[in-house]
PDB file of N, CA and C in Angstrom:
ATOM      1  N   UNK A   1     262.908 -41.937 -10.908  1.00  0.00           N
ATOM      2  CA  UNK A   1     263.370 -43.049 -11.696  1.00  0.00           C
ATOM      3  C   UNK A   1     264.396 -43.888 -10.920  1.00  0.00           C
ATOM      4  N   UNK A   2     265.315 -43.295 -10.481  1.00  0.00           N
ATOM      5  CA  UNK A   2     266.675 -43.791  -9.724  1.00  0.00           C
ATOM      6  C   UNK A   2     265.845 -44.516  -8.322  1.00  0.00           C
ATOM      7  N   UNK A   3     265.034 -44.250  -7.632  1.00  0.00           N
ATOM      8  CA  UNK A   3     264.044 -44.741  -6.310  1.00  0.00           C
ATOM      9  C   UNK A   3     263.459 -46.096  -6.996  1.00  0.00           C
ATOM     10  N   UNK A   4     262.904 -46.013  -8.291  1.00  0.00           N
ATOM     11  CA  UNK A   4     261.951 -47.085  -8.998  1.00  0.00           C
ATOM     12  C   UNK A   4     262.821 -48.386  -8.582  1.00  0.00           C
ATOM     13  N   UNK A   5     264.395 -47.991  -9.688  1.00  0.00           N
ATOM     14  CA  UNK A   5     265.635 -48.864  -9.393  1.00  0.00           C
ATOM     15  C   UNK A   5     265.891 -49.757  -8.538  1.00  0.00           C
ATOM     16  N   UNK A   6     266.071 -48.912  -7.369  1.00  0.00           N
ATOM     17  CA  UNK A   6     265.932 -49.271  -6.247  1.00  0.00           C
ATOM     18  C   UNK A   6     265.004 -50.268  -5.646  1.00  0.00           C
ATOM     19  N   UNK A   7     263.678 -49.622  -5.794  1.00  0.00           N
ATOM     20  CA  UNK A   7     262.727 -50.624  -5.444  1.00  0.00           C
ATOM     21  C   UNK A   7     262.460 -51.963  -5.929  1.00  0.00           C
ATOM     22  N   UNK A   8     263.017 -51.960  -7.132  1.00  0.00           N
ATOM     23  CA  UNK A   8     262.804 -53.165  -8.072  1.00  0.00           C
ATOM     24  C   UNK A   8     264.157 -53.896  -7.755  1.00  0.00           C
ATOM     25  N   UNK A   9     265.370 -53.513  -7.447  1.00  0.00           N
ATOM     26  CA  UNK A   9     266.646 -54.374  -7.055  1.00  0.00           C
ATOM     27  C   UNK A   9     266.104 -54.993  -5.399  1.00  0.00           C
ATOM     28  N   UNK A  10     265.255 -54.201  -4.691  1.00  0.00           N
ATOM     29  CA  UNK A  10     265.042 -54.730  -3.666  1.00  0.00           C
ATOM     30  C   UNK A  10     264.042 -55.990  -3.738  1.00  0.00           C
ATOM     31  N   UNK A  11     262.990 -55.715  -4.437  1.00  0.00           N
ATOM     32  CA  UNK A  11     262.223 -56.837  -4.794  1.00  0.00           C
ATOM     33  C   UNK A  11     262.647 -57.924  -5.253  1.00  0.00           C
ATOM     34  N   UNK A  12     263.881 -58.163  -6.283  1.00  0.00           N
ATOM     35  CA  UNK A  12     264.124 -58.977  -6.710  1.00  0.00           C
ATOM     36  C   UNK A  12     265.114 -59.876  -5.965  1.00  0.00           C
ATOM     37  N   UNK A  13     266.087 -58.811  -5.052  1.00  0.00           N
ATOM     38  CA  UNK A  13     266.278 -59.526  -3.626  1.00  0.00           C
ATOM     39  C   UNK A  13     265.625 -60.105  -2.927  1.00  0.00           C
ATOM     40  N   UNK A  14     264.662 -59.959  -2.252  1.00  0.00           N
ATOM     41  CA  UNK A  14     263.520 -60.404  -1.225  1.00  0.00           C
ATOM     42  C   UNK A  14     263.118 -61.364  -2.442  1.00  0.00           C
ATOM     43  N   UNK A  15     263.220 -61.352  -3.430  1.00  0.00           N
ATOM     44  CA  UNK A  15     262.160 -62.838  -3.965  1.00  0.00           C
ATOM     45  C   UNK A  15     263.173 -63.757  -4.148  1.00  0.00           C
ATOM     46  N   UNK A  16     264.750 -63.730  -4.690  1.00  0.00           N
ATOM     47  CA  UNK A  16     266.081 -64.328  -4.728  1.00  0.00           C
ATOM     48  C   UNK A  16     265.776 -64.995  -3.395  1.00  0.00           C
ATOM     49  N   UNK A  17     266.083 -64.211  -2.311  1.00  0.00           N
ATOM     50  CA  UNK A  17     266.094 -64.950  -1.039  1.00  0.00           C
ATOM     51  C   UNK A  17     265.133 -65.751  -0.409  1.00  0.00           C
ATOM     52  N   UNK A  18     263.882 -65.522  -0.937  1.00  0.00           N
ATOM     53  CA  UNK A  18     262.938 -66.177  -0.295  1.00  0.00           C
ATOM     54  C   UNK A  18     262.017 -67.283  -1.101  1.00  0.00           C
ATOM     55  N   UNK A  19     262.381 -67.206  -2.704  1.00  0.00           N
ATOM     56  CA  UNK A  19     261.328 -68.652  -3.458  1.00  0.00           C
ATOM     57  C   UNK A  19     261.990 -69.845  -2.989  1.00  0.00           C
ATOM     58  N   UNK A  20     263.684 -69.955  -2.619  1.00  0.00           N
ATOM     59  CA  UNK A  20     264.142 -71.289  -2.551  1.00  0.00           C
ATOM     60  C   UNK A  20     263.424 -71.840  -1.078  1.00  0.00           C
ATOM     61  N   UNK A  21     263.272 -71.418  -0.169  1.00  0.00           N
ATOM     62  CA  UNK A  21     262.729 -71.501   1.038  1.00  0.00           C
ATOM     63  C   UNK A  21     261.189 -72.341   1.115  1.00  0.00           C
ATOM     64  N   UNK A  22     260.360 -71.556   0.068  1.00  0.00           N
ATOM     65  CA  UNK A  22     259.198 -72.080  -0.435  1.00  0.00           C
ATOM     66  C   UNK A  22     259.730 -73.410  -1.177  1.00  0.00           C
ATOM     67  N   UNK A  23     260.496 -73.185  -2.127  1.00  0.00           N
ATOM     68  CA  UNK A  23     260.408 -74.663  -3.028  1.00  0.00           C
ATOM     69  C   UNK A  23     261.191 -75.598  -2.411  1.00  0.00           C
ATOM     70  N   UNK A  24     261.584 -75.542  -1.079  1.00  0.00           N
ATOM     71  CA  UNK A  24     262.106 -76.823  -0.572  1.00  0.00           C
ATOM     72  C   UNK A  24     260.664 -76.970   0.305  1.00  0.00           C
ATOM     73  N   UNK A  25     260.131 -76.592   0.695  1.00  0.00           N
ATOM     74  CA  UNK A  25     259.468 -76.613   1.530  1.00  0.00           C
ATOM     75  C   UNK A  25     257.940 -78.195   1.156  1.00  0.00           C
ATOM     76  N   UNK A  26     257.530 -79.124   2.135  1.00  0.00           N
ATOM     77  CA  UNK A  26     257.007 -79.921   1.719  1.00  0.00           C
ATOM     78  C   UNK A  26     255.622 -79.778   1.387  1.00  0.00           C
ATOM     79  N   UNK A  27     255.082 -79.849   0.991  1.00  0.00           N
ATOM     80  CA  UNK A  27     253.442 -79.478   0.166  1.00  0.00           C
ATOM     81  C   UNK A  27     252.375 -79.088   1.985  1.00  0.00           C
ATOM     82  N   UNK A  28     251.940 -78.415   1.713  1.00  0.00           N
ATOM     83  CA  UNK A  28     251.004 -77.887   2.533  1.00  0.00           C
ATOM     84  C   UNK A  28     250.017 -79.379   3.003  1.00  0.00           C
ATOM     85  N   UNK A  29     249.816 -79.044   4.290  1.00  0.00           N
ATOM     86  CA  UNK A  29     248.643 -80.309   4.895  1.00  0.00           C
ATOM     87  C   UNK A  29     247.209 -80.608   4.326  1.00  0.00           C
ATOM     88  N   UNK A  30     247.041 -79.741   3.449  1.00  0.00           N
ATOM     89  CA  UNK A  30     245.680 -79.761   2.679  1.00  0.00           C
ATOM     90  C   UNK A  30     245.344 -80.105   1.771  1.00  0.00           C
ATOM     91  N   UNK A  31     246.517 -80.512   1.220  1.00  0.00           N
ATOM     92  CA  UNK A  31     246.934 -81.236  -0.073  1.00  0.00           C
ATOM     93  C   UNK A  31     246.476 -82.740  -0.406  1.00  0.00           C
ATOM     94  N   UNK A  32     246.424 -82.964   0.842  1.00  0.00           N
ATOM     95  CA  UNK A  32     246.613 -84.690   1.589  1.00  0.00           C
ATOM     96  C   UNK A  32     244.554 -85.300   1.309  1.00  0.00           C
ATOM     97  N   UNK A  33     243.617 -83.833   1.012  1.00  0.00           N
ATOM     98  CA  UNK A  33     242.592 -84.331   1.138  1.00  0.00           C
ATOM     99  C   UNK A  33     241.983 -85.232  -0.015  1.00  0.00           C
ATOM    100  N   UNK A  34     241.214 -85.976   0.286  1.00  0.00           N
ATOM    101  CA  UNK A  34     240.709 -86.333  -1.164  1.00  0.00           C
ATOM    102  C   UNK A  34     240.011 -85.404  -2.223  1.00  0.00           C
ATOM    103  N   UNK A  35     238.697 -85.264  -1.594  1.00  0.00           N
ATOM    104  CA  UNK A  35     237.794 -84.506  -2.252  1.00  0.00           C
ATOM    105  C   UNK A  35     237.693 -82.818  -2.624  1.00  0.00           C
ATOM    106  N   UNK A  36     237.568 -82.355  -3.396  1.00  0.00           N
ATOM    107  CA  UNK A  36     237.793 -81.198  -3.599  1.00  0.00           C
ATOM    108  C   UNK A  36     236.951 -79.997  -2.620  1.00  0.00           C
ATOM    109  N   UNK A  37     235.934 -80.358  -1.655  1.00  0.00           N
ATOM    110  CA  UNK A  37     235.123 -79.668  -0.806  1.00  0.00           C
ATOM    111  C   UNK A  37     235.949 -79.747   0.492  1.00  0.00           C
ATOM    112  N   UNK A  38     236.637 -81.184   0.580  1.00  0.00           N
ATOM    113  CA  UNK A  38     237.325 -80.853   1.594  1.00  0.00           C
ATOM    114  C   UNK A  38     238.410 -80.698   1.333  1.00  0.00           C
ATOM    115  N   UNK A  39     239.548 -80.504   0.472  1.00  0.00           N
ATOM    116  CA  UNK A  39     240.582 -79.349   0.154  1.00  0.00           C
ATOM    117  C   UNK A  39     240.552 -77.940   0.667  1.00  0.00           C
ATOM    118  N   UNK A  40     239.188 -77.514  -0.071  1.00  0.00           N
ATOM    119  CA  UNK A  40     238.945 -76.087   0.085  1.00  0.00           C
ATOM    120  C   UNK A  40     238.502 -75.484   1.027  1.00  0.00           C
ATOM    121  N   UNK A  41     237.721 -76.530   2.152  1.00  0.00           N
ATOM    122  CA  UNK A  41     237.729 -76.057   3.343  1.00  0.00           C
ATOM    123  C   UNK A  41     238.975 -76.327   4.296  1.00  0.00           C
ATOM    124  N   UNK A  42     239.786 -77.241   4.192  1.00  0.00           N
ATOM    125  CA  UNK A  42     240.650 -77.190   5.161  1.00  0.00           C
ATOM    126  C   UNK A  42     242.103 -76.315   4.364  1.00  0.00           C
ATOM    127  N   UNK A  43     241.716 -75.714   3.472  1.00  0.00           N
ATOM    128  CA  UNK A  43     242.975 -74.690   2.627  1.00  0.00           C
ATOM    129  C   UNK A  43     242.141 -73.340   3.804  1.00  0.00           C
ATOM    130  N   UNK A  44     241.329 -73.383   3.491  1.00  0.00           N
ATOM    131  CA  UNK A  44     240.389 -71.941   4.357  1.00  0.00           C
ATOM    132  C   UNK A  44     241.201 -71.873   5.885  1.00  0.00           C
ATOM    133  N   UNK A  45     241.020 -73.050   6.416  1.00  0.00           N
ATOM    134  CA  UNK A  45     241.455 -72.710   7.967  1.00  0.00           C
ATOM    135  C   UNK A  45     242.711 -72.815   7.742  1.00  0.00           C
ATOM    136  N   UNK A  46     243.729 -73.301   6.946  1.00  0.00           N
ATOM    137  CA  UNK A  46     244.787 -73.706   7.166  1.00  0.00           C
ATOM    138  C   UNK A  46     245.214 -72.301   7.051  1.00  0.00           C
ATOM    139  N   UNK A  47     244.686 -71.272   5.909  1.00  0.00           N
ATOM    140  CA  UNK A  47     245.519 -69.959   5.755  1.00  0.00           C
ATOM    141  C   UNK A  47     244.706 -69.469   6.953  1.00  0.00           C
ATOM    142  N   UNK A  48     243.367 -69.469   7.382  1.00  0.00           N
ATOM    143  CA  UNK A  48     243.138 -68.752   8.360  1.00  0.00           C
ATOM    144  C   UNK A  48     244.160 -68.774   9.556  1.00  0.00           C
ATOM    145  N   UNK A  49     244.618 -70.127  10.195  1.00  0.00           N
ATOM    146  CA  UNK A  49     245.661 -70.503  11.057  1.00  0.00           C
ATOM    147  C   UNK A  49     246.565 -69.754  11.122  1.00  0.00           C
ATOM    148  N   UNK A  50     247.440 -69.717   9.831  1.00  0.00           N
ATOM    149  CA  UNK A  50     248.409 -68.526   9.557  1.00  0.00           C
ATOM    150  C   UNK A  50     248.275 -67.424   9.465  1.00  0.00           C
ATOM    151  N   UNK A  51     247.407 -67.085   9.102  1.00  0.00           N
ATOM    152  CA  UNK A  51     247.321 -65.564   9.879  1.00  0.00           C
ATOM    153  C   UNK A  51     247.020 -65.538  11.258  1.00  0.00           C
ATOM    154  N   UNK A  52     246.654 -66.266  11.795  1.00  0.00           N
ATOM    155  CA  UNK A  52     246.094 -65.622  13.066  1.00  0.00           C
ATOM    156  C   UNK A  52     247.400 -66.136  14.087  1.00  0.00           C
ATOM    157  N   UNK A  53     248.116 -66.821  13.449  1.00  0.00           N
ATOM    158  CA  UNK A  53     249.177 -67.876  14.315  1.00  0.00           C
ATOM    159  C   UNK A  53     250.726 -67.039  13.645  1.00  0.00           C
ATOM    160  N   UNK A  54     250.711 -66.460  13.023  1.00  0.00           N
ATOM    161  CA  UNK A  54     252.606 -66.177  12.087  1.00  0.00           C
ATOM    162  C   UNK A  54     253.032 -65.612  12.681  1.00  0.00           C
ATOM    163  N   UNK A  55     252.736 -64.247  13.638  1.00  0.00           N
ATOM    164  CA  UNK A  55     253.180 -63.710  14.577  1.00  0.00           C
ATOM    165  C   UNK A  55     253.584 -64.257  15.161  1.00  0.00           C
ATOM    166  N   UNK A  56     253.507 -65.083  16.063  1.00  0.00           N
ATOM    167  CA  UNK A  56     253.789 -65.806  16.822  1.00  0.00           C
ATOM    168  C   UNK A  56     255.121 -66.320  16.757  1.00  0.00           C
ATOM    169  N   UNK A  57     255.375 -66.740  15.810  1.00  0.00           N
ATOM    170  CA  UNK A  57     256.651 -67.481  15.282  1.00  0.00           C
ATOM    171  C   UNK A  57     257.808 -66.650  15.919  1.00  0.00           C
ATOM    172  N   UNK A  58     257.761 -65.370  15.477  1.00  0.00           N
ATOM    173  CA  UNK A  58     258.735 -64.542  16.408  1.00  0.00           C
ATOM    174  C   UNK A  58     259.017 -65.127  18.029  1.00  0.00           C
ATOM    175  N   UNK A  59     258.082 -64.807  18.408  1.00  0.00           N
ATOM    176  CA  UNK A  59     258.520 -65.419  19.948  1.00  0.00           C
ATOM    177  C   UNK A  59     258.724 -66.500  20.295  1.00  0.00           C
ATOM    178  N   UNK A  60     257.927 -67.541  19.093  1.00  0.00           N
ATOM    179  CA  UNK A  60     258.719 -68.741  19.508  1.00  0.00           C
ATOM    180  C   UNK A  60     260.350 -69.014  19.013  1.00  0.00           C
ATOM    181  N   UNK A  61     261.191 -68.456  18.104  1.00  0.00           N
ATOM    182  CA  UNK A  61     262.223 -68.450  17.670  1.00  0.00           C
ATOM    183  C   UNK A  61     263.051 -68.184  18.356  1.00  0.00           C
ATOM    184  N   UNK A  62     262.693 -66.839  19.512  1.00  0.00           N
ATOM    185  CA  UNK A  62     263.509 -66.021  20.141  1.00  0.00           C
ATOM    186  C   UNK A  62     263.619 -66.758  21.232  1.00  0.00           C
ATOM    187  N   UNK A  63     262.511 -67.542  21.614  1.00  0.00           N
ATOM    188  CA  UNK A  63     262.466 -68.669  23.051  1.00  0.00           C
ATOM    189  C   UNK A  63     263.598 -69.809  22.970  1.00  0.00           C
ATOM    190  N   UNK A  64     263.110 -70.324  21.479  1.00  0.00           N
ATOM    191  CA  UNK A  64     264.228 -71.443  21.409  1.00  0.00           C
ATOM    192  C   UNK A  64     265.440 -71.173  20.976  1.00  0.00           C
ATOM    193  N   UNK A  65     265.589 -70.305  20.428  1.00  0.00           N
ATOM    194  CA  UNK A  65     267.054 -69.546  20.219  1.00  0.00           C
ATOM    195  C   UNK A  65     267.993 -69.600  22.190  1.00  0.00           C
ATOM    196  N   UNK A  66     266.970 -68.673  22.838  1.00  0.00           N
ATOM    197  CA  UNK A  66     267.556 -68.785  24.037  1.00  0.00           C
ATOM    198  C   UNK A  66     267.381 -70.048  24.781  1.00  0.00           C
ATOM    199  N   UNK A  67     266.759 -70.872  24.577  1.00  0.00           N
ATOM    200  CA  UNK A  67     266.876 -72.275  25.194  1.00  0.00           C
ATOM    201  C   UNK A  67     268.109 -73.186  24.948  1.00  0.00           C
ATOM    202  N   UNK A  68     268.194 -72.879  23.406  1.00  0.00           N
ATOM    203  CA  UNK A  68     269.117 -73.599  22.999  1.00  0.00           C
ATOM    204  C   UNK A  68     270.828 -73.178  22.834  1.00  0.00           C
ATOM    205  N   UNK A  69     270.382 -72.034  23.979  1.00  0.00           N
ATOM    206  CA  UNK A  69     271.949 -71.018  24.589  1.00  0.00           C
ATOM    207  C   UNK A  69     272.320 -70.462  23.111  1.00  0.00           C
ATOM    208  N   UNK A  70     271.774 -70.229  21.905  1.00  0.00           N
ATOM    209  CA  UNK A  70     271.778 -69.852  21.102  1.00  0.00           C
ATOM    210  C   UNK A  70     271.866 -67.792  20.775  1.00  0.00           C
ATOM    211  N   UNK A  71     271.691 -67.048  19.624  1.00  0.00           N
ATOM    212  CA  UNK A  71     272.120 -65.842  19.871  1.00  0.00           C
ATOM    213  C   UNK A  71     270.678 -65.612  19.733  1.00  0.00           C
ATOM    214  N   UNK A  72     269.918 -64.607  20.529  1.00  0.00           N
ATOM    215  CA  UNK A  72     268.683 -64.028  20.490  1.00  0.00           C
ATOM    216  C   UNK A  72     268.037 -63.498  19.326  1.00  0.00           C
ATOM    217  N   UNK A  73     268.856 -62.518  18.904  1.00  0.00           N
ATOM    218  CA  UNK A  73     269.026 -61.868  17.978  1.00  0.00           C
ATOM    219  C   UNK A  73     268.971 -62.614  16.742  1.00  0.00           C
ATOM    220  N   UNK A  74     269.567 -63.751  16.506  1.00  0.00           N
ATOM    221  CA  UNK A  74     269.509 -64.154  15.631  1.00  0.00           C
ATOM    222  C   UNK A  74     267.841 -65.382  15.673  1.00  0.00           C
ATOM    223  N   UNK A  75     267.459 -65.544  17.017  1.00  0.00           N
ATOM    224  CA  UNK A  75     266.370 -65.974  16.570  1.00  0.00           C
ATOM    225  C   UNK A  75     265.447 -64.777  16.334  1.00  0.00           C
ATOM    226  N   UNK A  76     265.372 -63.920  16.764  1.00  0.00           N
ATOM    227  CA  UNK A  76     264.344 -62.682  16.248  1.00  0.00           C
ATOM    228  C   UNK A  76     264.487 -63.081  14.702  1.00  0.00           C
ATOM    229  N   UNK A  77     265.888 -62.557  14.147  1.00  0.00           N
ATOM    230  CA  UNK A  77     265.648 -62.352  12.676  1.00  0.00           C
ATOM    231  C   UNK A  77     264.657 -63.768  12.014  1.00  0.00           C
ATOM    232  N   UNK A  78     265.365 -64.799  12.446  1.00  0.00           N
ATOM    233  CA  UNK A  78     264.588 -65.858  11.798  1.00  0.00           C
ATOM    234  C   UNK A  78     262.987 -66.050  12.088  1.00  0.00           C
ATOM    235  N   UNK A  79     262.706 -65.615  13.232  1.00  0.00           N
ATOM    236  CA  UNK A  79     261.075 -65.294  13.942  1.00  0.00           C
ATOM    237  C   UNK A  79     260.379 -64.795  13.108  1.00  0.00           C
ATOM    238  N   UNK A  80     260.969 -63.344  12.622  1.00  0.00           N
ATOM    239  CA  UNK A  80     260.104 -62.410  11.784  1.00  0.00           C
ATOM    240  C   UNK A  80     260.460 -63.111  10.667  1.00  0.00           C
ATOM    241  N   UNK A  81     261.074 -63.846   9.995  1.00  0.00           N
ATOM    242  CA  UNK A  81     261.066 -64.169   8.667  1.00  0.00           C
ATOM    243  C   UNK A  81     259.812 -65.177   8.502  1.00  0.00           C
ATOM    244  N   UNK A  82     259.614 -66.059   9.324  1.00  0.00           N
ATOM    245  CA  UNK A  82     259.052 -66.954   9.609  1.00  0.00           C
ATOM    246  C   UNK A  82     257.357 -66.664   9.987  1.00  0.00           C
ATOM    247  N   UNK A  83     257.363 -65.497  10.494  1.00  0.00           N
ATOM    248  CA  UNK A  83     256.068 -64.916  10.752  1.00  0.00           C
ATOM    249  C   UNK A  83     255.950 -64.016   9.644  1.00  0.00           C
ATOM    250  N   UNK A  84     256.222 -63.296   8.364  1.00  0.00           N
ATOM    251  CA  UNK A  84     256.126 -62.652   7.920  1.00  0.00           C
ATOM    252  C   UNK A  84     255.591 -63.960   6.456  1.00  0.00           C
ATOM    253  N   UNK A  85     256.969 -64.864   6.127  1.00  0.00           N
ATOM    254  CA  UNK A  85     256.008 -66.221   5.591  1.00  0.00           C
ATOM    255  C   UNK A  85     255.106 -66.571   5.467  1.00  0.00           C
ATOM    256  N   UNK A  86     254.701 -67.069   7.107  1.00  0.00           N
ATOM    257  CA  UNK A  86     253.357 -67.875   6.834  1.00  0.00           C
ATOM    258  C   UNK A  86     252.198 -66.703   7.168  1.00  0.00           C
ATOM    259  N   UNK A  87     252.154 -65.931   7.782  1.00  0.00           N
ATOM    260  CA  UNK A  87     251.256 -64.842   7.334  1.00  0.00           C
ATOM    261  C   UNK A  87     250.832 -64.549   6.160  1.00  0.00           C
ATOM    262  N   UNK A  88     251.975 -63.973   5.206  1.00  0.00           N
ATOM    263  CA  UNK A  88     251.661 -64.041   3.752  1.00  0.00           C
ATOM    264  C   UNK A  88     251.223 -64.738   3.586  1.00  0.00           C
ATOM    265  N   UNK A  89     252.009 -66.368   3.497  1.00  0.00           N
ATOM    266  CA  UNK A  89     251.179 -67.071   2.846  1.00  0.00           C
ATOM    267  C   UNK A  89     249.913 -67.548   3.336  1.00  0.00           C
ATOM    268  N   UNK A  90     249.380 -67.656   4.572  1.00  0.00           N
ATOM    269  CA  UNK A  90     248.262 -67.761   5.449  1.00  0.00           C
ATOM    270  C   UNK A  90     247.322 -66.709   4.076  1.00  0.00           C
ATOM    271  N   UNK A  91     247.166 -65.485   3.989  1.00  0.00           N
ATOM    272  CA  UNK A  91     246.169 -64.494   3.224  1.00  0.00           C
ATOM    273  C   UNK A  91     246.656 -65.352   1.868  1.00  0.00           C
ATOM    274  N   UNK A  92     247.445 -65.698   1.217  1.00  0.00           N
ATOM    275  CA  UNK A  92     247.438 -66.154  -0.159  1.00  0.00           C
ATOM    276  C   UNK A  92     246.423 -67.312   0.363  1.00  0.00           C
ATOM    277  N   UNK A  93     246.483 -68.297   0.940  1.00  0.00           N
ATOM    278  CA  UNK A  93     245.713 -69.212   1.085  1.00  0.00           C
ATOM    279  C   UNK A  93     244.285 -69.222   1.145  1.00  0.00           C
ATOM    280  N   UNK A  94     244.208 -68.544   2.137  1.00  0.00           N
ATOM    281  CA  UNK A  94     243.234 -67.548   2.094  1.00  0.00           C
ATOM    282  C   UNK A  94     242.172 -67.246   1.620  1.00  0.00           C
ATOM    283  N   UNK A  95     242.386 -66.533   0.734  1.00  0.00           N
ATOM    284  CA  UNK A  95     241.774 -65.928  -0.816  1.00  0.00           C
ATOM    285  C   UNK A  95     241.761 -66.869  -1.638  1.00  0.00           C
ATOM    286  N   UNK A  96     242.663 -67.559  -1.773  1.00  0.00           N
ATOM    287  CA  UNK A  96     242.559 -68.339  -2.826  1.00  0.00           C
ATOM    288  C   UNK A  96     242.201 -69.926  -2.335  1.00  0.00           C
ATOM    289  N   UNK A  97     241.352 -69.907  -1.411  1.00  0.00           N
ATOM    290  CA  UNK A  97     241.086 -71.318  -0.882  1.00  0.00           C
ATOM    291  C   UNK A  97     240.238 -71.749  -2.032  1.00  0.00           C
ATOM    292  N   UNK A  98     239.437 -71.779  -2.722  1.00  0.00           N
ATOM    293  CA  UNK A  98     238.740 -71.971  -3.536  1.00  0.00           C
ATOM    294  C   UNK A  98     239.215 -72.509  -4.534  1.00  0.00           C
ATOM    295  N   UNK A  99     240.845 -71.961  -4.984  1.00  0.00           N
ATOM    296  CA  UNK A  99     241.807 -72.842  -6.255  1.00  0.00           C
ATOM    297  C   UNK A  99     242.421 -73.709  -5.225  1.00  0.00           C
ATOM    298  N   UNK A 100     242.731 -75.406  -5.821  1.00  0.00           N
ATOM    299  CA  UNK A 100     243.696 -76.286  -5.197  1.00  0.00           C
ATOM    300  C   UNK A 100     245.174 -75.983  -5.841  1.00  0.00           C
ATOM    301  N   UNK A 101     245.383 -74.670  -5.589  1.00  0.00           N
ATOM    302  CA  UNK A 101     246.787 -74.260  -6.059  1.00  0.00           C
ATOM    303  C   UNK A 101     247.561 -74.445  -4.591  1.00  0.00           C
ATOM    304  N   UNK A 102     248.643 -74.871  -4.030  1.00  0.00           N
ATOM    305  CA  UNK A 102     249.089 -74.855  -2.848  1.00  0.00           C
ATOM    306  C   UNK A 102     250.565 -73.960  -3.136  1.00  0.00           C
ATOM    307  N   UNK A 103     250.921 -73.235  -2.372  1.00  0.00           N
ATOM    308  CA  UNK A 103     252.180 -72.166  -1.666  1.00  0.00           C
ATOM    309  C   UNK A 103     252.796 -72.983  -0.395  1.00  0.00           C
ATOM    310  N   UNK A 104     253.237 -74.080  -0.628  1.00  0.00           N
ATOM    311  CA  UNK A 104     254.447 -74.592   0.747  1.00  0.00           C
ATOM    312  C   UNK A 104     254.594 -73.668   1.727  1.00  0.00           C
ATOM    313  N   UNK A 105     254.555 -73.282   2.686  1.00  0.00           N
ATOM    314  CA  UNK A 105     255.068 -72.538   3.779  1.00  0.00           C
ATOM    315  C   UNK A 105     256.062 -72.978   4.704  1.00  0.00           C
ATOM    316  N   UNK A 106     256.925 -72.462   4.770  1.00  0.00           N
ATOM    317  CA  UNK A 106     258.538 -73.072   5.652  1.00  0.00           C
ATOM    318  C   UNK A 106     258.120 -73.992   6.802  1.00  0.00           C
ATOM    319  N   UNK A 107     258.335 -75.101   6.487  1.00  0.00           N
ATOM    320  CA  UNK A 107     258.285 -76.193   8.027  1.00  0.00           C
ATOM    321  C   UNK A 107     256.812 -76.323   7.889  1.00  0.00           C
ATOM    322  N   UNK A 108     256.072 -75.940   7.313  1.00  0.00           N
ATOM    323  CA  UNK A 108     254.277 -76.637   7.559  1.00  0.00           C
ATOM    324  C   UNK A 108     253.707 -75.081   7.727  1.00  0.00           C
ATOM    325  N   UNK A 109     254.432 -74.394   7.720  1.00  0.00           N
ATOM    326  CA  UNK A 109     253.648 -73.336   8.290  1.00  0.00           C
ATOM    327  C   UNK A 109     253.738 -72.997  10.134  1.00  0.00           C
ATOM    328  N   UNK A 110     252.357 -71.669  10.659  1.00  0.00           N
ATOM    329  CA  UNK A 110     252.889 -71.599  11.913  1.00  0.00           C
ATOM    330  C   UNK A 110     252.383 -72.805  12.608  1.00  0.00           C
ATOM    331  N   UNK A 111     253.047 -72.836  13.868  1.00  0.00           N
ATOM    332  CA  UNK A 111     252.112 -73.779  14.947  1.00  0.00           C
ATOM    333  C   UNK A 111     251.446 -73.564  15.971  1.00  0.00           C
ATOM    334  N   UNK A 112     251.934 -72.060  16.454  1.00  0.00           N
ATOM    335  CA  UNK A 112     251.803 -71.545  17.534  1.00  0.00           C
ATOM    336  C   UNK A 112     252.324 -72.470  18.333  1.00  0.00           C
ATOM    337  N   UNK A 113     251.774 -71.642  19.896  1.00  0.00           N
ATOM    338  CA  UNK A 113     252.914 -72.135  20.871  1.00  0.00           C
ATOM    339  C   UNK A 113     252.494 -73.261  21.321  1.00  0.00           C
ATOM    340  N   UNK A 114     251.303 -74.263  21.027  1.00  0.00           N
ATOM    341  CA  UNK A 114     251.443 -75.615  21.392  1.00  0.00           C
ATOM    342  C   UNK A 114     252.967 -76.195  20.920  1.00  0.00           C
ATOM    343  N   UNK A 115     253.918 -75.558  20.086  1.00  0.00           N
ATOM    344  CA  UNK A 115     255.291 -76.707  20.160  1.00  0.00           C
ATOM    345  C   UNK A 115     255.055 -76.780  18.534  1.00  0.00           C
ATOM    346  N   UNK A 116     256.269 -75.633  18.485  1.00  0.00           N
ATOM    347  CA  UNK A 116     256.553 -75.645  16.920  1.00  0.00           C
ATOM    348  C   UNK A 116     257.568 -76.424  16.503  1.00  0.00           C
ATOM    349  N   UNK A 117     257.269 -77.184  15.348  1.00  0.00           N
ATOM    350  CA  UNK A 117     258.561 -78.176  14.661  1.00  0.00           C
ATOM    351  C   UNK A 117     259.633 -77.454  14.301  1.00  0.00           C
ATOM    352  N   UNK A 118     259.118 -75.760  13.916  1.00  0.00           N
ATOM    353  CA  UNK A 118     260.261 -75.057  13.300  1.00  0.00           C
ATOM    354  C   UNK A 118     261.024 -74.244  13.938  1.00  0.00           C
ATOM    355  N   UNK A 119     261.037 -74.116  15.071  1.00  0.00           N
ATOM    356  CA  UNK A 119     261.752 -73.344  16.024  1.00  0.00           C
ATOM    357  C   UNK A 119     263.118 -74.571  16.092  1.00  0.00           C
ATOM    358  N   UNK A 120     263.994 -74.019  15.772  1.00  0.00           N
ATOM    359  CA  UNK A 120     265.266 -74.554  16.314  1.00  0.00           C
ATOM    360  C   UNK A 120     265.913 -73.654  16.929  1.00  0.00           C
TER     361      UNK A 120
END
């Protein structure tokens, strides 16, 4: 029972900290389509992208962290937050390409290393 507690104060942390992130965040690029066939296909690649791209984010954080003589460490943390994001939300997208429901993802989502907007 006392573990349950736990688990549920943690959850409600991790969601405290992380819906405002989403709701600033500006509407997903797929949003922008007209037609509802092409919504749902470019919602498909867009979460496909993110998954296959969120990882990534880590190393790009940790790059520009140290470029920008910044603390490493502290771009790791923001890396994995950032890859753990749009990953998630990459599989919510995903699955649910089929509803025009959109999940914002921090900064657009990943970019991989062609030159991410969200690496500061």
């Amino acid at each position: 029972m006392r573990k349950k507690i736990k688990i549920e104060v943690w959850l409600a942390l991790v969601a405290f900290l992380t819906v405002p992130s989403f709701a600033m965040a500006e509407p997903s690029e797929w949003t922008r389509e007209a037609t509802y066939f092409d919504k749902a296909t470019h919602k498909l690649g867009y979460g496909l992208s993110n998954v296959g791209k969120g990882w990534s984010e880590i190393y790009i954080h940790m790059i520009k962290a140290h470029e920008n003589r910044g603390n490493t460490l502290t771009g790791l943390m923001r890396g994995t937050y950032y890859a753990a994001a749009d990953t998630l939300g990459g599989i919510f997208h995903t699955v649910t390409f089929f509803l025009p429901v959109d999940l914002p993802l921090p900064e657009g989502g990943a970019h991989g290393f062609e030159g991410s907007p969200s690496a500061t």
